[in-house]
Protein backbone atom coordinates (compact mmCIF):
# COMPACT_ATOMS: atom_id res chain seq x y z
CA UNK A 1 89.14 -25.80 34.07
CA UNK A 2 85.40 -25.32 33.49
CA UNK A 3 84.13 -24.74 30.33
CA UNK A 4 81.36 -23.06 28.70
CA UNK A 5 79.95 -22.41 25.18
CA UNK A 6 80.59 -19.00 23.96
CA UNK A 7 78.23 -19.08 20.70
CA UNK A 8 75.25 -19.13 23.86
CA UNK A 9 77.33 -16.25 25.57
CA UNK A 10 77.21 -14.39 22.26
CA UNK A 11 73.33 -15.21 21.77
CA UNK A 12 71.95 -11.82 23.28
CA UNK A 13 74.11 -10.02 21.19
CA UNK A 14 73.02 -11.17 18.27
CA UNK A 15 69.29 -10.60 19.20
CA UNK A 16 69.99 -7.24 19.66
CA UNK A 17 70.94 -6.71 16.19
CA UNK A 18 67.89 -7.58 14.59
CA UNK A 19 65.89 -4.70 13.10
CA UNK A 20 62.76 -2.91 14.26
CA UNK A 21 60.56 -4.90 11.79
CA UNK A 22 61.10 -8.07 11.91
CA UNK A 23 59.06 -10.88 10.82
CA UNK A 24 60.73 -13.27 8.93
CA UNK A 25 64.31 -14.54 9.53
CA UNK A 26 67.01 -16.87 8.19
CA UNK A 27 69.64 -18.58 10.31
CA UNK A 28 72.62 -19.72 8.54
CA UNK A 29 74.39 -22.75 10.18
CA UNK A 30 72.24 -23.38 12.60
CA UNK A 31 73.14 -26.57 14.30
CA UNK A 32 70.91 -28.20 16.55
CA UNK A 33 68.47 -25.17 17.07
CA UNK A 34 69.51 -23.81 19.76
CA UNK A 35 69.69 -20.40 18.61
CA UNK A 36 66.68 -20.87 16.13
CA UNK A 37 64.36 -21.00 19.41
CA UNK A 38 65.45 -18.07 20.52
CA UNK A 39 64.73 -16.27 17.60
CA UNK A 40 61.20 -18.30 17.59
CA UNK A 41 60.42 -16.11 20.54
CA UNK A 42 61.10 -12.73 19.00
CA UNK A 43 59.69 -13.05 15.46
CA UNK A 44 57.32 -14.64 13.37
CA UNK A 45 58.85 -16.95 11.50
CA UNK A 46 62.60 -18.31 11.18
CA UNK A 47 63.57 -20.40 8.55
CA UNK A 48 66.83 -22.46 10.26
CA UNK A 49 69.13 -24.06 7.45
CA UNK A 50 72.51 -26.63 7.85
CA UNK A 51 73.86 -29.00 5.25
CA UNK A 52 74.01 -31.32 8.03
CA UNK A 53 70.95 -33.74 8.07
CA UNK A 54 71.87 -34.96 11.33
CA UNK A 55 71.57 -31.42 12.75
CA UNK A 56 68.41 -30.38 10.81
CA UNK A 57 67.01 -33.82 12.83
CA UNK A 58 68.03 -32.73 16.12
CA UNK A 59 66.53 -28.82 15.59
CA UNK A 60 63.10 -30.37 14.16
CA UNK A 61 63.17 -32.29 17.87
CA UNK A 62 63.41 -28.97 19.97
CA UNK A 63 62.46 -25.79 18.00
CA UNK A 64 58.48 -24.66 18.13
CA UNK A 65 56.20 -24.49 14.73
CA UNK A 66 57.19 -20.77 14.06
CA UNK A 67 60.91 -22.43 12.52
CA UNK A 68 60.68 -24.05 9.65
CA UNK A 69 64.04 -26.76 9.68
CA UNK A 70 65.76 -26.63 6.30
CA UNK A 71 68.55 -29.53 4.67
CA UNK A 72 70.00 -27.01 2.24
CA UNK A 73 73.39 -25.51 1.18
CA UNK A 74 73.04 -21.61 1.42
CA UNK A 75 75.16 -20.70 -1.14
CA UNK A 76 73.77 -22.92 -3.51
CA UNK A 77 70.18 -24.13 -2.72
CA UNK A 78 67.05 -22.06 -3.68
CA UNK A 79 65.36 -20.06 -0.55
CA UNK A 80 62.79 -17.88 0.00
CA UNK A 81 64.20 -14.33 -0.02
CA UNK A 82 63.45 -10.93 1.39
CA UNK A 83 64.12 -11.66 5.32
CA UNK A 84 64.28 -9.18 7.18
CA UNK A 85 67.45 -10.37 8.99
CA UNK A 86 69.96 -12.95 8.14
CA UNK A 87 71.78 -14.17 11.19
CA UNK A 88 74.57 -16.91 11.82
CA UNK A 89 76.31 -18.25 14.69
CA UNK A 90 80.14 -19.99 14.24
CA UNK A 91 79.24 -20.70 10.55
CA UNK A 92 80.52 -17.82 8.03
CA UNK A 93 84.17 -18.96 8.61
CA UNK A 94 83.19 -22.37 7.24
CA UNK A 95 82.46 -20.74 3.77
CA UNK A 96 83.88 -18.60 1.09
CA UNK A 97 83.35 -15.06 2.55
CA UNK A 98 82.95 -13.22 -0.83
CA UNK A 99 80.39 -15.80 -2.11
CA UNK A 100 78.75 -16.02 0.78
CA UNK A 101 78.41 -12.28 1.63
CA UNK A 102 76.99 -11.61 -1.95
CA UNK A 103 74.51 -14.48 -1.29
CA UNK A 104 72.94 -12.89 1.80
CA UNK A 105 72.98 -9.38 0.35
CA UNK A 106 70.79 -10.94 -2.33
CA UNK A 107 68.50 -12.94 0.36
CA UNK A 108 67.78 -9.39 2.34
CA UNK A 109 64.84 -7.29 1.81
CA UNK A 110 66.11 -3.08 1.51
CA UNK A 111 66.68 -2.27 5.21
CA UNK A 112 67.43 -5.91 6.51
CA UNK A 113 70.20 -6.59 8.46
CA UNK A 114 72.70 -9.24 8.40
CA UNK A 115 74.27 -10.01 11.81
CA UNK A 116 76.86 -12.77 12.17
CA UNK A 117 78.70 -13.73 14.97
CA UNK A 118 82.06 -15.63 13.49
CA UNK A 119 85.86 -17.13 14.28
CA UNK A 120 88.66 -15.08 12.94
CA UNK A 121 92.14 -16.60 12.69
CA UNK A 122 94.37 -15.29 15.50
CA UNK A 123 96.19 -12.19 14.86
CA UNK A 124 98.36 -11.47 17.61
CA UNK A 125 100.01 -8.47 16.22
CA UNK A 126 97.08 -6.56 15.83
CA UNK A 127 94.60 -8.69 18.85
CA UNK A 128 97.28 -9.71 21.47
CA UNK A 129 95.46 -7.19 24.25
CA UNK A 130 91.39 -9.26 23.23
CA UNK A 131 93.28 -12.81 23.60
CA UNK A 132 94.88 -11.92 26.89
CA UNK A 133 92.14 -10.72 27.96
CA UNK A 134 90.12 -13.72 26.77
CA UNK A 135 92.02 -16.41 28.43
CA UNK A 136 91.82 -14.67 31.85
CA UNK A 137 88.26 -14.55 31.73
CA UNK A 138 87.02 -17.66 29.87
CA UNK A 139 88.60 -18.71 33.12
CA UNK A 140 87.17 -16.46 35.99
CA UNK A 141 83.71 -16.82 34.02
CA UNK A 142 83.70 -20.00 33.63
CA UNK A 143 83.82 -20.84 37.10
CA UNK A 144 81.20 -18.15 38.13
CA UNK A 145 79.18 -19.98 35.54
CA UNK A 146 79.77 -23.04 36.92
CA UNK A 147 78.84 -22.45 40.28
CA UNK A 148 75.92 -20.46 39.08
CA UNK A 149 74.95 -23.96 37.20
CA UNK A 150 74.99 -26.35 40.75
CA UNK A 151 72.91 -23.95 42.96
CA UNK A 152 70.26 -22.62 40.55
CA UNK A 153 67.75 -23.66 37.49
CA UNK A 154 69.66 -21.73 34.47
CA UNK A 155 72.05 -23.52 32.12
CA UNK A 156 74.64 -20.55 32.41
CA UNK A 157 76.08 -20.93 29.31
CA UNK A 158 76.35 -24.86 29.66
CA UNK A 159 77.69 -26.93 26.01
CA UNK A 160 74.44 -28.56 24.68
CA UNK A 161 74.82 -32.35 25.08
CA UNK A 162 74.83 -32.00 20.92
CA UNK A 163 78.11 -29.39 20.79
CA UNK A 164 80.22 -32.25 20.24
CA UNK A 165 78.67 -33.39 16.78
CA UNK A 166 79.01 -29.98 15.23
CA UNK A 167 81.52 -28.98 12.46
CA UNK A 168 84.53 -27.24 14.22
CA UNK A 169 87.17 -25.25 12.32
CA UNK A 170 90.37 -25.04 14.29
CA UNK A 171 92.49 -22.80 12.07
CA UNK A 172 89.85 -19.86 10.55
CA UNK A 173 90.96 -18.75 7.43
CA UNK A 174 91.07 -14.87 7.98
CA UNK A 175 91.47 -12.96 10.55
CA UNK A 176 89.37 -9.72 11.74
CA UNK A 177 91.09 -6.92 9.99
CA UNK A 178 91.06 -9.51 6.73
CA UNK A 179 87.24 -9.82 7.41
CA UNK A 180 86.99 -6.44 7.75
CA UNK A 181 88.58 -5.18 4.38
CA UNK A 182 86.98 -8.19 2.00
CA UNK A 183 83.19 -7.30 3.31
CA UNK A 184 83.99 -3.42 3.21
CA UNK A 185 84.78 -4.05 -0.51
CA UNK A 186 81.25 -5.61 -0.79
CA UNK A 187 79.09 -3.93 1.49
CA UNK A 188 78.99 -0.26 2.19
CA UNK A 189 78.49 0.64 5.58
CA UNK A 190 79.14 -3.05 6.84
CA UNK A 191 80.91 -3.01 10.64
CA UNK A 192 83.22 -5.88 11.68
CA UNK A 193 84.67 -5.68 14.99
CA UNK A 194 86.35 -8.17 17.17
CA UNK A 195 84.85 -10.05 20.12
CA UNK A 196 86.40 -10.89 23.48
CA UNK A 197 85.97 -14.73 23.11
CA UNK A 198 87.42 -16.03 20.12
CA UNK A 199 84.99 -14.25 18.23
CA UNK A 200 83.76 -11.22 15.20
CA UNK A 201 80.50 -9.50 15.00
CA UNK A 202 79.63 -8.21 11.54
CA UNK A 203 76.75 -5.97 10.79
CA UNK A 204 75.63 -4.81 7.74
CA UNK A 205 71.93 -3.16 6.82
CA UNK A 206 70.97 -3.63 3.12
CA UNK A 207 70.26 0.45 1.76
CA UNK A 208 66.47 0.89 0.61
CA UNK A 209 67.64 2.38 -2.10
């Protein structure tokens, strides 16, 4: 069955959460840089952090001068401050969501956004219509991707050659609606909703005042 990464499938997305003014940016979790190039091309400068030092090594080795490639624990580890939009790929569900959640609230400048693409546990009950839906067309895309991939230049969605190495949490500890109702108790205003492909969105814009 061919496969294909969905945190790449979900990258546009996520760009097209970022507010108006945007010049400085933090990515939480962010692996081998992949998505920290991206960003390099849309603002001015992206500050990319993972506890992983093996990670932080490979991003230094692909992202341009506009991303500064941080060691550091989020939660825990002095940074800058004031961004103008925290983002994260595959990462939040790795941490406690409470803690973490406060942390980038405090790391936002008034009217930055926070945009995080994340795992939920399954909830069939509530999500059986988005899985069935998902397995039916990680297939079908997956081979249009695939075939895509052997007769033109684009990487269609292709795993990095580094996906392997990174952190993978097979059992999520909360699932969408649970996401949902701990950040709404945080943030006001925040928006979780779920994703077709194994996957949340949740979008929250700090209030200027």
């Amino acid at each position: 069955m061919p496969d294909w990464d969905h945190n790449a499938y979900y990258h546009r997305l996520l760009l097209g959460q970022l507010p108006q003014r945007c010049d400085r940016v933090l990515d939480v979790g962010c692996g081998a840089g992949s998505f920290a190039t991206r960003l390099a091309h849309r603002v001015e400068h992206v500050d990319a952090v993972d506890r992983s030092p093996a990670m932080i090594e490979l991003a230094r080795q692909r992202t341009p001068e506009n991303v500064d490639c941080i060691v550091a624990d989020v939660l825990t580890d002095p940074l800058p401050g004031a961004y103008d939009a925290i983002v994260s790929i595959s990462a939040l569900h790795h941490m406690p969501l409470q803690d973490a959640l406060l942390r980038f609230a405090a790391l936002l400048r008034p009217g930055g956004v926070l945009a995080v693409v994340a795992l939920p546990q399954e909830d069939l009950l509530r999500e059986l219509p988005t899985e069935a839906v998902a397995a039916v067309g990680h297939r079908l895309l997956g081979a249009a991707f695939a075939a895509a991939r052997s007769v033109g230049s684009n990487d269609w969605f292709a795993k990095d050659s580094n996906h392997a190495a990174m952190p993978v949490v097979m059992d999520p500890p909360l699932t969408t609606r649970e996401v949902a109702d701990q950040a709404g108790a945080l943030l006001h205003g925040v928006r979780v909703r779920r994703l077709v492909f194994w996957r949340y969105l949740l979008r929250w814009e700090k209030p200027i005042a």
